[in-house]
PDB file of N, CA and C in Angstrom:
ATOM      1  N   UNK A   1     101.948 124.482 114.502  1.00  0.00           N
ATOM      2  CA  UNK A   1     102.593 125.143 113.386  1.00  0.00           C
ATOM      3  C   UNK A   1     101.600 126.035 112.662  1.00  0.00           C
ATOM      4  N   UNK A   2     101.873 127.344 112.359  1.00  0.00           N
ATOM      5  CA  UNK A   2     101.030 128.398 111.667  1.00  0.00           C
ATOM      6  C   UNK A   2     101.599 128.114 109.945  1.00  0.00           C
ATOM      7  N   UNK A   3     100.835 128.891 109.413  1.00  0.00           N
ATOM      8  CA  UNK A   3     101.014 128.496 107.946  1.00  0.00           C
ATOM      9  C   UNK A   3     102.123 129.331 107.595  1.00  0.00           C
ATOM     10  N   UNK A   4     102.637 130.330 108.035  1.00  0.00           N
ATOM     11  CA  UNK A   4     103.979 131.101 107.930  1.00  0.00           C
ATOM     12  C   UNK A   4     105.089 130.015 108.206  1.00  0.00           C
ATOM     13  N   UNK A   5     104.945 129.034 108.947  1.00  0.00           N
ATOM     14  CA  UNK A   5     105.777 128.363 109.685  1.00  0.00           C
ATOM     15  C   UNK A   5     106.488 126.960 108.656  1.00  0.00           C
ATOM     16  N   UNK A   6     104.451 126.502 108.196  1.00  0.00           N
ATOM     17  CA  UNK A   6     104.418 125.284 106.886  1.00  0.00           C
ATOM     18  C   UNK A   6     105.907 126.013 105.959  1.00  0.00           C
ATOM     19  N   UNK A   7     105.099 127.289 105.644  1.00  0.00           N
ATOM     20  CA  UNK A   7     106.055 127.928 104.288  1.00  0.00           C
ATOM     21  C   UNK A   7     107.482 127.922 104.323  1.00  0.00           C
ATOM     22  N   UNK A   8     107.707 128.235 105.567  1.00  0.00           N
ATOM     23  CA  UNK A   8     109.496 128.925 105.454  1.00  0.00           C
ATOM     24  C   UNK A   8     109.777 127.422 105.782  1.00  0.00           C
ATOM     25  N   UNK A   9     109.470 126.448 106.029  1.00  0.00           N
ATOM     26  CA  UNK A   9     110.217 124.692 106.210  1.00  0.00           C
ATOM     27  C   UNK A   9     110.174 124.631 104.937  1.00  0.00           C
ATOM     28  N   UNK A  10     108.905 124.820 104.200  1.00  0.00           N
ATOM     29  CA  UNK A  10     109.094 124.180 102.931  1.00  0.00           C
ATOM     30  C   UNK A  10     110.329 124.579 102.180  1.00  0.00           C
ATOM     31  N   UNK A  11     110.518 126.389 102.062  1.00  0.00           N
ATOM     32  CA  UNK A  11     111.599 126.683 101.918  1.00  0.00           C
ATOM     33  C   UNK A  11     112.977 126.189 101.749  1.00  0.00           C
ATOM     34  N   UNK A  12     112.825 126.111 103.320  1.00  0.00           N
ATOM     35  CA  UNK A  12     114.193 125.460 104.244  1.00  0.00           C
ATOM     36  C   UNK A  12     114.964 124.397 103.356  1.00  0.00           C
ATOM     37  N   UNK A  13     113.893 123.572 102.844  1.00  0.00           N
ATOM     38  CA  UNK A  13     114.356 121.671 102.625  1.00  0.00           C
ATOM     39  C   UNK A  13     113.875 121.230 103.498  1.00  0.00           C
ATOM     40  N   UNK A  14     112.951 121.805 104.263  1.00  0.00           N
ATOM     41  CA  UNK A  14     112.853 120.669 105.537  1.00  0.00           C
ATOM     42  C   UNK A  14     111.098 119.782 105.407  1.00  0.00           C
ATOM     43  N   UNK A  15     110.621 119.297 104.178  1.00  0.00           N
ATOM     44  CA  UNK A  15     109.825 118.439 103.769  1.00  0.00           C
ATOM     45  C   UNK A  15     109.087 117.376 104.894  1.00  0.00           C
ATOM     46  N   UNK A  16     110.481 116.998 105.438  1.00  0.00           N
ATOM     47  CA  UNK A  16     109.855 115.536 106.297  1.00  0.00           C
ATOM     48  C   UNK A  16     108.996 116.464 107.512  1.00  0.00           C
ATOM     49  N   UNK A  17     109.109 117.585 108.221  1.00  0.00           N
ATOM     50  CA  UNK A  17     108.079 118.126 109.117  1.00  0.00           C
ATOM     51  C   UNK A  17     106.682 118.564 108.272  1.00  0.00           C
ATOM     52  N   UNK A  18     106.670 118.691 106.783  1.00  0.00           N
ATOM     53  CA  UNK A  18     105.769 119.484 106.145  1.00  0.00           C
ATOM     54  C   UNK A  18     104.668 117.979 106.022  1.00  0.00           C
ATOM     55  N   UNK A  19     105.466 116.984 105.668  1.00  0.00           N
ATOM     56  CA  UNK A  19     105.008 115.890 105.253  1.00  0.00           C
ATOM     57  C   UNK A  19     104.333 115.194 106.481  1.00  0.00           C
ATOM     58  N   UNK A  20     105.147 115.110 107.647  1.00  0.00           N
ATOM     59  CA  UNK A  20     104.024 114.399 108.852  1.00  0.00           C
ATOM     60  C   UNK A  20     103.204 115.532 109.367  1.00  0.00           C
ATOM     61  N   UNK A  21     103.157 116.834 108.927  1.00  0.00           N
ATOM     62  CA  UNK A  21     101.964 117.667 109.282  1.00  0.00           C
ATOM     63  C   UNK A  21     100.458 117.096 108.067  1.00  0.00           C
ATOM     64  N   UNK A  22     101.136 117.126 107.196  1.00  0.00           N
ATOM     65  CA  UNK A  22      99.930 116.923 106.151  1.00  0.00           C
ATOM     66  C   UNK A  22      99.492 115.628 106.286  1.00  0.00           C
ATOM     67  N   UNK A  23      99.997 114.673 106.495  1.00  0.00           N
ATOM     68  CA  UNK A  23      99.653 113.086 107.154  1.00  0.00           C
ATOM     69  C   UNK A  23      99.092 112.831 108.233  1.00  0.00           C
ATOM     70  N   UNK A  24      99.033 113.584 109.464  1.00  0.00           N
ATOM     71  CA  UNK A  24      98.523 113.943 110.376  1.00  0.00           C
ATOM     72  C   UNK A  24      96.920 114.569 110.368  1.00  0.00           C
ATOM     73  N   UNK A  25      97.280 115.805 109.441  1.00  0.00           N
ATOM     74  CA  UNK A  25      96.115 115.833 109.374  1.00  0.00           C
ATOM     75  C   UNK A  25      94.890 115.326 108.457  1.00  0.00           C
ATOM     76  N   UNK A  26      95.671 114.580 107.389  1.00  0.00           N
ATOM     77  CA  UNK A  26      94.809 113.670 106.659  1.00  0.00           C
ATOM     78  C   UNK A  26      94.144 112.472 107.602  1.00  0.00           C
ATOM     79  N   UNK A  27      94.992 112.044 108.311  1.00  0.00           N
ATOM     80  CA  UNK A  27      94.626 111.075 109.183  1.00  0.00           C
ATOM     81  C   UNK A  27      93.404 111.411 110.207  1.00  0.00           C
ATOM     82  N   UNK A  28      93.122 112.328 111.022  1.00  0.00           N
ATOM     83  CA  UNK A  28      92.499 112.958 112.061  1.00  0.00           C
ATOM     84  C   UNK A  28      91.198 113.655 110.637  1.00  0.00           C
ATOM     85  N   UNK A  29      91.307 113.845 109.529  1.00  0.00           N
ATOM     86  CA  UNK A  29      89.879 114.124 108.630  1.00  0.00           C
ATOM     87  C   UNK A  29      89.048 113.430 108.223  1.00  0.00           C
ATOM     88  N   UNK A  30      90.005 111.943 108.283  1.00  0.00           N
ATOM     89  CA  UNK A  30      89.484 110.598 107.853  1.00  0.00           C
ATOM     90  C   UNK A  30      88.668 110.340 109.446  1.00  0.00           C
ATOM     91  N   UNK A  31      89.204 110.092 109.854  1.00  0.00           N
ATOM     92  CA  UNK A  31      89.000 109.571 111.392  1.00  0.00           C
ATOM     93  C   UNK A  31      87.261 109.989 111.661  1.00  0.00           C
ATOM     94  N   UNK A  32      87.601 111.681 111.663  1.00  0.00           N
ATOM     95  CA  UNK A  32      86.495 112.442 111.647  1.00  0.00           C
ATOM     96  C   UNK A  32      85.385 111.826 110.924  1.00  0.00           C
ATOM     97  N   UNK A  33      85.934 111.874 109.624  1.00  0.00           N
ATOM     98  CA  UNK A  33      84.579 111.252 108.474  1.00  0.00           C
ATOM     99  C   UNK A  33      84.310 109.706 109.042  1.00  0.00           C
ATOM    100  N   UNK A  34      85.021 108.859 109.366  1.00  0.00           N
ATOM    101  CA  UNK A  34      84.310 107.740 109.681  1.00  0.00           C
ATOM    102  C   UNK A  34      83.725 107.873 110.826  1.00  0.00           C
ATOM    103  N   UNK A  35      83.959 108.206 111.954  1.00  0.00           N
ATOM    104  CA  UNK A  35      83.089 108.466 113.090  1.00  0.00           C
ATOM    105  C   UNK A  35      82.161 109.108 112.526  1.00  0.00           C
ATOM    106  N   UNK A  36      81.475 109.990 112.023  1.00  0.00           N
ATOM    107  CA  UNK A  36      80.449 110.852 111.936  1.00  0.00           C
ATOM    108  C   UNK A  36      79.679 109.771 110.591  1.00  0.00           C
ATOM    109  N   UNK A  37      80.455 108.934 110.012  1.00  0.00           N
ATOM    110  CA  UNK A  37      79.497 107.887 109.161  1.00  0.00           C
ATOM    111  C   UNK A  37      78.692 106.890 110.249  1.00  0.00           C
ATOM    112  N   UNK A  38      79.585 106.647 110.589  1.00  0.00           N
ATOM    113  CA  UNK A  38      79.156 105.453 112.035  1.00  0.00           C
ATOM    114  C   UNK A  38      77.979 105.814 112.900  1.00  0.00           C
ATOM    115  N   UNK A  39      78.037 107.126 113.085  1.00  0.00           N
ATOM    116  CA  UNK A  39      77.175 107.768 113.798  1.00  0.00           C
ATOM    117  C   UNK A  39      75.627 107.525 113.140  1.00  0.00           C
ATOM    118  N   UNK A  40      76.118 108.453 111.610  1.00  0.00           N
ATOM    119  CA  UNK A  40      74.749 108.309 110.934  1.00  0.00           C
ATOM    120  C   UNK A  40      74.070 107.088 110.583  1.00  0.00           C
ATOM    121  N   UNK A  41      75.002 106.075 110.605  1.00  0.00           N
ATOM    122  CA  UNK A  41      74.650 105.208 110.552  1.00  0.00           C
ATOM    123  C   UNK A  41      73.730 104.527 111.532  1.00  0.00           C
ATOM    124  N   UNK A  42      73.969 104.737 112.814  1.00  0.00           N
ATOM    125  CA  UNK A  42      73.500 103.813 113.973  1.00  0.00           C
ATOM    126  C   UNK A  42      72.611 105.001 113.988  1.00  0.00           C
ATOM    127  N   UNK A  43      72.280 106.362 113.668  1.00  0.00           N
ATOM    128  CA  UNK A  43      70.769 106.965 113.784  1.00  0.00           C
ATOM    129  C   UNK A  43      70.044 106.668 112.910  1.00  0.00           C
ATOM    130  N   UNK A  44      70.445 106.078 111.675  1.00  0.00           N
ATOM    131  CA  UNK A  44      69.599 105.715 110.523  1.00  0.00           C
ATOM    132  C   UNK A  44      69.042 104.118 111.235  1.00  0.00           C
ATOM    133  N   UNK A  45      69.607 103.522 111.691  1.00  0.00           N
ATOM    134  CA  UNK A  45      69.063 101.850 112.059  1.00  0.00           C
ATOM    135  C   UNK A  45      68.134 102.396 113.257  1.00  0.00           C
ATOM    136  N   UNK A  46      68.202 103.451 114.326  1.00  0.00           N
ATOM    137  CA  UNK A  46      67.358 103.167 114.965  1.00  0.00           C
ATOM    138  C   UNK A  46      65.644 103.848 114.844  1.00  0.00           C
ATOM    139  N   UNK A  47      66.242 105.178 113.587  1.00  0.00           N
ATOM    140  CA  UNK A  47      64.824 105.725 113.524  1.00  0.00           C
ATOM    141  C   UNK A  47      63.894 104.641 112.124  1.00  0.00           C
ATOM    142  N   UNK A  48      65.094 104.010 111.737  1.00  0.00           N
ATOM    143  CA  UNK A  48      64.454 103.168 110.887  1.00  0.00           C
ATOM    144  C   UNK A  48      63.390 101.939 111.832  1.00  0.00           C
ATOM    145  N   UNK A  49      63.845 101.510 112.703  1.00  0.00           N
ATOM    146  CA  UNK A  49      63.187 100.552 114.100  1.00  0.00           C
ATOM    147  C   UNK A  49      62.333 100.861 114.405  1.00  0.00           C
ATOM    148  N   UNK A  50      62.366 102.401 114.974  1.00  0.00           N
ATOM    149  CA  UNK A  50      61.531 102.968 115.410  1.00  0.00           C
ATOM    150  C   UNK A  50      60.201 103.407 114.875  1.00  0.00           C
ATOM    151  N   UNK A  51      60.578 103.703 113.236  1.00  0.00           N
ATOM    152  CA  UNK A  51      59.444 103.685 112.064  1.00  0.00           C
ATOM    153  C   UNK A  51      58.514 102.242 112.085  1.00  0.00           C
ATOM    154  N   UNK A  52      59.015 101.394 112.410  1.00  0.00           N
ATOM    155  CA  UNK A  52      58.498 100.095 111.948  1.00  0.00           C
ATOM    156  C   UNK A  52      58.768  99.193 110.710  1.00  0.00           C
ATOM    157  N   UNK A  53      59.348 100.067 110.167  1.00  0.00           N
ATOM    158  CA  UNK A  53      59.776  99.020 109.039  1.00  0.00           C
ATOM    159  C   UNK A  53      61.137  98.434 109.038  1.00  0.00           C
ATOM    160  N   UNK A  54      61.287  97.724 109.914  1.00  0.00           N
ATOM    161  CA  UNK A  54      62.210  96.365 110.199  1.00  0.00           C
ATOM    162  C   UNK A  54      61.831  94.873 110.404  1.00  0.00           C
ATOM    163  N   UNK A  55      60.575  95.044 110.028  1.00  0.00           N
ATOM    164  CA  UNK A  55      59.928  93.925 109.942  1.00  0.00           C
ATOM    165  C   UNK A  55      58.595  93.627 110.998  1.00  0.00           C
ATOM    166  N   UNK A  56      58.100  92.058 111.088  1.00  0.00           N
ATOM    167  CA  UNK A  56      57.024  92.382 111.949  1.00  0.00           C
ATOM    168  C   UNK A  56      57.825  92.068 113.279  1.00  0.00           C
ATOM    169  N   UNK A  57      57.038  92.608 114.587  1.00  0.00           N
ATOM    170  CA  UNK A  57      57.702  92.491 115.860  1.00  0.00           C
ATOM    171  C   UNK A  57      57.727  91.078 116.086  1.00  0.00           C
ATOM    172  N   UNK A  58      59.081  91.026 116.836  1.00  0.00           N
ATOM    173  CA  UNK A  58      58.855  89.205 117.306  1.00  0.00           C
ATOM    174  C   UNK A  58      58.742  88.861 118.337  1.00  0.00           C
ATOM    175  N   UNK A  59      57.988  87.577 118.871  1.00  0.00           N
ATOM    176  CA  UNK A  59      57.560  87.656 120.519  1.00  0.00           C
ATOM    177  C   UNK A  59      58.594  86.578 120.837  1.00  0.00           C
ATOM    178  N   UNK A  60      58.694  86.679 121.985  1.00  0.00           N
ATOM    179  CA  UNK A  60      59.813  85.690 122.542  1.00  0.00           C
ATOM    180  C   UNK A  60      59.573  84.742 123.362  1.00  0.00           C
ATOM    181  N   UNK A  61      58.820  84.551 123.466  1.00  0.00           N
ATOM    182  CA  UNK A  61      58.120  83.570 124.021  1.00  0.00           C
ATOM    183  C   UNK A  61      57.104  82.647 123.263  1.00  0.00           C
ATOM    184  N   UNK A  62      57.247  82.432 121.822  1.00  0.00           N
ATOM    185  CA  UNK A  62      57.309  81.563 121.637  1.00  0.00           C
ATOM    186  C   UNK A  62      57.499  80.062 121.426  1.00  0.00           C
TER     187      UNK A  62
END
């Protein structure tokens, strides 16, 4: 749907297509933002590891 398209529904009365477009794409922005948190997230834990400050190393064979 082009934004000429949004307009003349809205027009129309025809809401319920305007409404699962805008829900749709609220949904798929969210989505976006949590994947790309998740992301930063798991690069923040590993350059944090990788820095060394996660504590002292542990041997396993203890």
């Amino acid at each position: 749907m082009t934004g000429d398209e949004l307009l003349y529904s809205l027009a129309r009365g025809d809401g319920a297509g305007l409404l699962h477009h805008l829900l749709v794409d609220q949904a798929i922005k969210a989505a976006l933002v949590l994947v790309a948190l998740l992301v930063l997230a798991l690069g923040m834990r590993l350059i944090w590891k990788k820095a060394g400050r996660a504590g002292p190393p542990r041997r396993d064979d203890r």
